[in-house]
Protein backbone atom coordinates (compact mmCIF):
# COMPACT_ATOMS: atom_id res chain seq x y z
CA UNK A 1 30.69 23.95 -25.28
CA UNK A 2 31.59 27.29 -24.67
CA UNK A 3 28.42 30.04 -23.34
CA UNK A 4 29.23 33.28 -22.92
CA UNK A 5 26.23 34.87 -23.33
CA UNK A 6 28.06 37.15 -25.98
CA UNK A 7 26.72 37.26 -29.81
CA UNK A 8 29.36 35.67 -31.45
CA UNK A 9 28.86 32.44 -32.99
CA UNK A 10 31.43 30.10 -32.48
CA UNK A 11 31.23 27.72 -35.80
CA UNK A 12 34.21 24.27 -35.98
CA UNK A 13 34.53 23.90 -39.82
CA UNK A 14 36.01 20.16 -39.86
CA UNK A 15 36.39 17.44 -41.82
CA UNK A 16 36.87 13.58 -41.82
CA UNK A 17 39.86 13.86 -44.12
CA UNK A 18 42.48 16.35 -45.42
CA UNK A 19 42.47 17.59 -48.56
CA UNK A 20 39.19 18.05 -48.99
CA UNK A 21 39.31 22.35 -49.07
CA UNK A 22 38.32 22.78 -45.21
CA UNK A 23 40.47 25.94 -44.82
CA UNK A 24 39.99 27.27 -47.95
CA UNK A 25 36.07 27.06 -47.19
CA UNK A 26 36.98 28.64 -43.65
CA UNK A 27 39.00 31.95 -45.20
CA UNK A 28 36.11 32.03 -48.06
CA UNK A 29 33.37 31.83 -45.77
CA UNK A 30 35.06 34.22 -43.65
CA UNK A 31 35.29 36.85 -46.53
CA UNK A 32 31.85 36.53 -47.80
CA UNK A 33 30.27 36.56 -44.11
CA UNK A 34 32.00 40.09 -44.14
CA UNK A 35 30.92 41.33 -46.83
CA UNK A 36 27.60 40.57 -45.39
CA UNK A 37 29.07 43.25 -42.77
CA UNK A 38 29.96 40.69 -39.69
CA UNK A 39 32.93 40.81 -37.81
CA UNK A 40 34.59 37.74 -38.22
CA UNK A 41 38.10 36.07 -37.06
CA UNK A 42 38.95 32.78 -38.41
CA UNK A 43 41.01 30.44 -35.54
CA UNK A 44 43.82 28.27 -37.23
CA UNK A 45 43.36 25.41 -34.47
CA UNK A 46 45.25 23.14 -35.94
CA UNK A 47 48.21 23.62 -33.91
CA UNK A 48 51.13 21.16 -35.14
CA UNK A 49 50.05 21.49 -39.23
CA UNK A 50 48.92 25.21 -39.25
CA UNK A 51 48.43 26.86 -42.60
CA UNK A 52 45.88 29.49 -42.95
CA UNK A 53 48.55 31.80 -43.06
CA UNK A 54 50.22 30.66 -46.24
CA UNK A 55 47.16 30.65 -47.87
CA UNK A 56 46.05 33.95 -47.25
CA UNK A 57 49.74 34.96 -47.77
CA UNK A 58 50.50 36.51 -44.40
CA UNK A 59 53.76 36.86 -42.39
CA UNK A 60 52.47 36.38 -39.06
CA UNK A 61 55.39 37.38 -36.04
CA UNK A 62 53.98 35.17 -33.45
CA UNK A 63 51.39 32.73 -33.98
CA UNK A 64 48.53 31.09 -31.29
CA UNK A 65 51.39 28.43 -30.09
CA UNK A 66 53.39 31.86 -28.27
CA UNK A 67 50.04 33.08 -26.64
CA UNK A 68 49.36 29.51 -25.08
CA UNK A 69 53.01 29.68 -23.65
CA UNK A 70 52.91 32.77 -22.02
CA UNK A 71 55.17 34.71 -24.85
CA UNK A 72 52.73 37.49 -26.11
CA UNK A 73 48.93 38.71 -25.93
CA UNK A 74 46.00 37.53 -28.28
CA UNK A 75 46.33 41.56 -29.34
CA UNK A 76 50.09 40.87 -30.54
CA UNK A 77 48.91 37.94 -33.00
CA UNK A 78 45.58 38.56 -34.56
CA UNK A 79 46.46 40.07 -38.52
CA UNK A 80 43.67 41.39 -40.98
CA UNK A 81 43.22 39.21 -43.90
CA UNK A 82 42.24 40.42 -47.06
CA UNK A 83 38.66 40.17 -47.47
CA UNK A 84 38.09 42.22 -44.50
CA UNK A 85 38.47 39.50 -41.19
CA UNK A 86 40.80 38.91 -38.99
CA UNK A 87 43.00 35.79 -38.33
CA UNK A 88 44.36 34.54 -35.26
CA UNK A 89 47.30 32.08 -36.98
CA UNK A 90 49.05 29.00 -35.75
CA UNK A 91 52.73 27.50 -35.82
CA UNK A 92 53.33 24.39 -38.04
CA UNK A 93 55.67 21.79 -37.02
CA UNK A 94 55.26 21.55 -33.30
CA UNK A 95 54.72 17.93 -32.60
CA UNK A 96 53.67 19.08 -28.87
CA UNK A 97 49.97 19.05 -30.09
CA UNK A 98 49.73 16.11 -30.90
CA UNK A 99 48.53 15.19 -28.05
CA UNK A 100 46.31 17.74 -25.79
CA UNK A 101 47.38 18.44 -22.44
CA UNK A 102 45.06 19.86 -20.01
CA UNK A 103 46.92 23.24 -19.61
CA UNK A 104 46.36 23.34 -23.17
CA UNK A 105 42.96 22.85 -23.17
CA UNK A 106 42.24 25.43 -20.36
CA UNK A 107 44.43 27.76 -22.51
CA UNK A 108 42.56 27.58 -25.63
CA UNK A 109 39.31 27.57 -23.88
CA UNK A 110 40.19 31.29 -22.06
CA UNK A 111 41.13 32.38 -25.73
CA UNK A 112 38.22 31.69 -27.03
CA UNK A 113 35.96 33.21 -24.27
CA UNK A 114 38.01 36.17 -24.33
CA UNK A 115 37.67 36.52 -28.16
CA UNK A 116 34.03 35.83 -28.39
CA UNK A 117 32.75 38.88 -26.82
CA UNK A 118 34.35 41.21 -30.21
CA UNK A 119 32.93 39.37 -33.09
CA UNK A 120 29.74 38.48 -34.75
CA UNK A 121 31.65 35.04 -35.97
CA UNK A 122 34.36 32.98 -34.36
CA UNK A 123 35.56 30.33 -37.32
CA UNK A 124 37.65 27.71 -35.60
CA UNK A 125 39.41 26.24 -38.46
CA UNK A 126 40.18 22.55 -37.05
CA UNK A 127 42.65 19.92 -38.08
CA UNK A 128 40.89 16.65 -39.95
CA UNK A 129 40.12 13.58 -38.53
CA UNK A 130 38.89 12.76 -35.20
CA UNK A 131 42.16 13.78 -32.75
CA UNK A 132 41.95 15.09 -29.12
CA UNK A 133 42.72 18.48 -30.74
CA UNK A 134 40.20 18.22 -33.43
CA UNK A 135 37.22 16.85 -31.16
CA UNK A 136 38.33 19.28 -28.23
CA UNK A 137 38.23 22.25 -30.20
CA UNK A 138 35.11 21.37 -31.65
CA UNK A 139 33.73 21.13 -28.27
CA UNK A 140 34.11 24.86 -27.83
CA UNK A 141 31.49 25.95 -30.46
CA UNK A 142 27.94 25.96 -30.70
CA UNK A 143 28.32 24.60 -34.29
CA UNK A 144 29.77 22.51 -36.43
CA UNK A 145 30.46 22.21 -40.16
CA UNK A 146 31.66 19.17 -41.91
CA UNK A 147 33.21 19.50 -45.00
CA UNK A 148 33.36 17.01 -47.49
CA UNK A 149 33.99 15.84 -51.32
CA UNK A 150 32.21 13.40 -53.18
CA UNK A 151 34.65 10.84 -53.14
CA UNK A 152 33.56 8.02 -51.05
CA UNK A 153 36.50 7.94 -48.96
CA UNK A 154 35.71 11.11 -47.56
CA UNK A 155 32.14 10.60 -47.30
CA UNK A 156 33.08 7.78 -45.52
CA UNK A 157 35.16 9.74 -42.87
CA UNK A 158 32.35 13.07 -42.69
CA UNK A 159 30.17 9.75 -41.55
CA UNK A 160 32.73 8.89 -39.09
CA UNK A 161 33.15 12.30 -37.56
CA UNK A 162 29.58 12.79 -37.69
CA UNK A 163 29.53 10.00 -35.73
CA UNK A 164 31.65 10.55 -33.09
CA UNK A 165 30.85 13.81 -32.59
CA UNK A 166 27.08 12.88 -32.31
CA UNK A 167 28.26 10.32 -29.34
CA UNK A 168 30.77 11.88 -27.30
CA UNK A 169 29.10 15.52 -27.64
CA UNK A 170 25.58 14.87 -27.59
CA UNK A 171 25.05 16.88 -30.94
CA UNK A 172 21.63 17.64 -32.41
CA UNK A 173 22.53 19.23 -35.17
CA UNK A 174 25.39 19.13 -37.32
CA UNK A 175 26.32 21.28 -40.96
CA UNK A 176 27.45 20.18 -44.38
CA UNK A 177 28.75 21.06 -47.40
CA UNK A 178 29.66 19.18 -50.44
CA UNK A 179 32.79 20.60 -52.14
CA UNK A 180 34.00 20.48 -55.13
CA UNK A 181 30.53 18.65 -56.24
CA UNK A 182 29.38 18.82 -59.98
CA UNK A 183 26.18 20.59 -59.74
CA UNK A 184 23.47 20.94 -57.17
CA UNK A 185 21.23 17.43 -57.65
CA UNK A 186 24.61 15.77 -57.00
CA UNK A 187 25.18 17.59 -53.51
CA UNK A 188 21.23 16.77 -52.23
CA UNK A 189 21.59 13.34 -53.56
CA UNK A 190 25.03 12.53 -51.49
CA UNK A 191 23.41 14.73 -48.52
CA UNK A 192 20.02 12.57 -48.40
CA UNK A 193 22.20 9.20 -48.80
CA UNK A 194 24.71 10.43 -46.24
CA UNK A 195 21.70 11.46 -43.76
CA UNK A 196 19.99 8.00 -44.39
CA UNK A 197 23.10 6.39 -43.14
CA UNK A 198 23.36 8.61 -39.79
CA UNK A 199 19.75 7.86 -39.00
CA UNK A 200 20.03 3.99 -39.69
CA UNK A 201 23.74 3.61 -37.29
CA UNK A 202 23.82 6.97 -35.05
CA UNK A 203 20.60 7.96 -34.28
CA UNK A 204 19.52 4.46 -33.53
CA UNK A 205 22.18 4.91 -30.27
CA UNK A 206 21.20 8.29 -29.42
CA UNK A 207 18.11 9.82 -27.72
CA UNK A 208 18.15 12.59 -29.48
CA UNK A 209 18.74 12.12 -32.93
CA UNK A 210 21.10 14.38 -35.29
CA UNK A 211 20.12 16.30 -37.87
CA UNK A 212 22.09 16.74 -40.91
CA UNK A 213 21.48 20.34 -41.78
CA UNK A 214 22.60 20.77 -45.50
CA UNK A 215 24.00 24.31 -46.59
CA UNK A 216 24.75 23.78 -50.32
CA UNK A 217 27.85 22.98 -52.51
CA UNK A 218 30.64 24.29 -54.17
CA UNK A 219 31.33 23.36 -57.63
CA UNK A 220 34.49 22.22 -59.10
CA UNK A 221 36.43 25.59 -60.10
CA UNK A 222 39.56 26.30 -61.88
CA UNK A 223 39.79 29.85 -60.04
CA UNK A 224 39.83 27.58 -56.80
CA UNK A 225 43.51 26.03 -57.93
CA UNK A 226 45.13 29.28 -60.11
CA UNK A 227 44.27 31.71 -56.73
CA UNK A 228 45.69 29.02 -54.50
CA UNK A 229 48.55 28.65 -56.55
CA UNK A 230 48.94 32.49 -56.43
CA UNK A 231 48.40 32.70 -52.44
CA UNK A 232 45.21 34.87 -52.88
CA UNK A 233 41.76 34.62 -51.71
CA UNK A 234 39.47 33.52 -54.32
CA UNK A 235 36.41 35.68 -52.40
CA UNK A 236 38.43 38.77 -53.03
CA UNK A 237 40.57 37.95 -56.07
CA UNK A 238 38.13 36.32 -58.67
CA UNK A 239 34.76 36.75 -56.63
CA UNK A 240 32.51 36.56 -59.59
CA UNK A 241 33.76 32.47 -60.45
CA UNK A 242 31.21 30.15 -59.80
CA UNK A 243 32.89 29.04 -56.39
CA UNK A 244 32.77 32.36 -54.63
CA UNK A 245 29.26 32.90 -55.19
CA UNK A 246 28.50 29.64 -53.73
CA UNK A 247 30.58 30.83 -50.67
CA UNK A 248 28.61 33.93 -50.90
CA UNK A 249 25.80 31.81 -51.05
CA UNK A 250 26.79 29.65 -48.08
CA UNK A 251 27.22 32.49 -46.19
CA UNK A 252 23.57 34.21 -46.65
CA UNK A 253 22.37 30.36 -45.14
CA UNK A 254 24.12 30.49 -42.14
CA UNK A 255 23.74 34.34 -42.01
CA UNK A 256 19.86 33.70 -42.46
CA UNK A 257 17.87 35.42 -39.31
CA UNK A 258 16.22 32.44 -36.84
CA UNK A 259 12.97 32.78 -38.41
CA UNK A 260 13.78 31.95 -41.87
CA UNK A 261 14.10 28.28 -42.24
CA UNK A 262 17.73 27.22 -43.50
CA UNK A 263 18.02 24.14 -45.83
CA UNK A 264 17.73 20.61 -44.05
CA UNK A 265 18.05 17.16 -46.02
């Protein structure tokens, strides 16, 4: 885990499963954290299936795969989004990552040093599942946020990566969000059932337990699909559909000063 001793806040949005609106929760929360007036870049880390770019409709020149082989600076790559961050985007296609090499590693760990002294938030916008490259990169930041529907198959995987990530990184606390969920008593009831199962199988193993630290939900949104469809960020596009403001309410709970409590389940 990366400690610079600079302010930004290096936060892994992941999930157990694809599909489950893990980037578009990344670039959302990234928009509404600066509206909030933070300087935020969002990291595409998923190397080989990049696409951060195509959602926020950019034509990026070079992408993070050309500054880990030497080809340009992180200067020559990072783009402003709409919604006022900054990206750093990756190449899609490049089966090299799938598995992580130890120049790699080194590589992506210098990148994010270097870029955590000039933000407020670094967003590293993972692959799913439970890869090298997924539970490296997650290693690098002094958060994590899982992601999940309430489908059980992906509950079922957010309990997996939980899991793992509780074991092999010694987490103590770990985010969530429900998206997608119907309406708020849905999201606390599949947070409290998901946290009963962590303490019953993880923190049984573990000395120091987990703690499930619940930010909210986002409902299911038609605005979510028609500004996908239309490459545009729904933050900045349609910001007053139910689905923004829960990103802009997501955003005020992890934005929340140390001394205000955040929501736990």
């Amino acid at each position: 885990m990366i400690n610079t001793g600079a302010k930004a806040r290096i936060l892994a949005i992941t999930s157990g499963k694809g599909g489950v609106g893990k980037t578009f929760v990344a670039a959302n929360l990234a928009a509404a954290l600066a509206r909030r007036g933070r300087r935020v870049l969002v990291l595409d880390a998923d190397l080989g299936l990049a696409n951060l770019d195509i959602i926020l409709n950019l034509y990026p020149k070079a992408t993070l795969h050309d500054v880990l082989i030497g080809n340009c600076s992180i200067e020559e790559i990072v783009l402003a989004a709409p919604g006022g961050f900054w990206v750093l985007p990756a190449a899609s296609g490049l089966v090299e990552y799938s598995r992580l090499t130890g120049d790699v590693q080194d590589e992506l760990r210098r990148i994010i040093e270097e870029l955590s002294g000039r933000y407020d938030y670094l967003l590293l916008d993972t692959g799913a599942g439970i890869s090298d490259l997924v539970l490296y990169t997650a290693s690098l930041a002094q958060e994590v946020l899982v992601v999940a529907t309430p489908e059980p198959a992906s509950i079922a995987d957010a309990y997996a990566t939980i899991k793992v990530l509780t074991l092999m990184q010694q987490r103590t606390s770990i985010k969530l969000v429900f998206n997608q969920a119907r309406n708020a008593a849905e999201g606390r009831r599949l947070a409290e059932q998901l946290r009963q199962v962590v303490d019953r199988f993880v923190n049984a193993q573990v000395a120091n337990a987990v703690k499930l630290e619940y930010l909210g939900l986002i409902p299911g949104d038609p605005e979510v699909g028609a500004c996908a469809r239309k490459r545009q960020l729904l933050f900045v596009d349609s910001p007053q559909a139910p689905a923004a403001k829960a990103m802009a309410a997501l955003a005020q709970a992890l934005d929340a000063p140390a001394n205000e409590p955040a929501t736990r389940v």
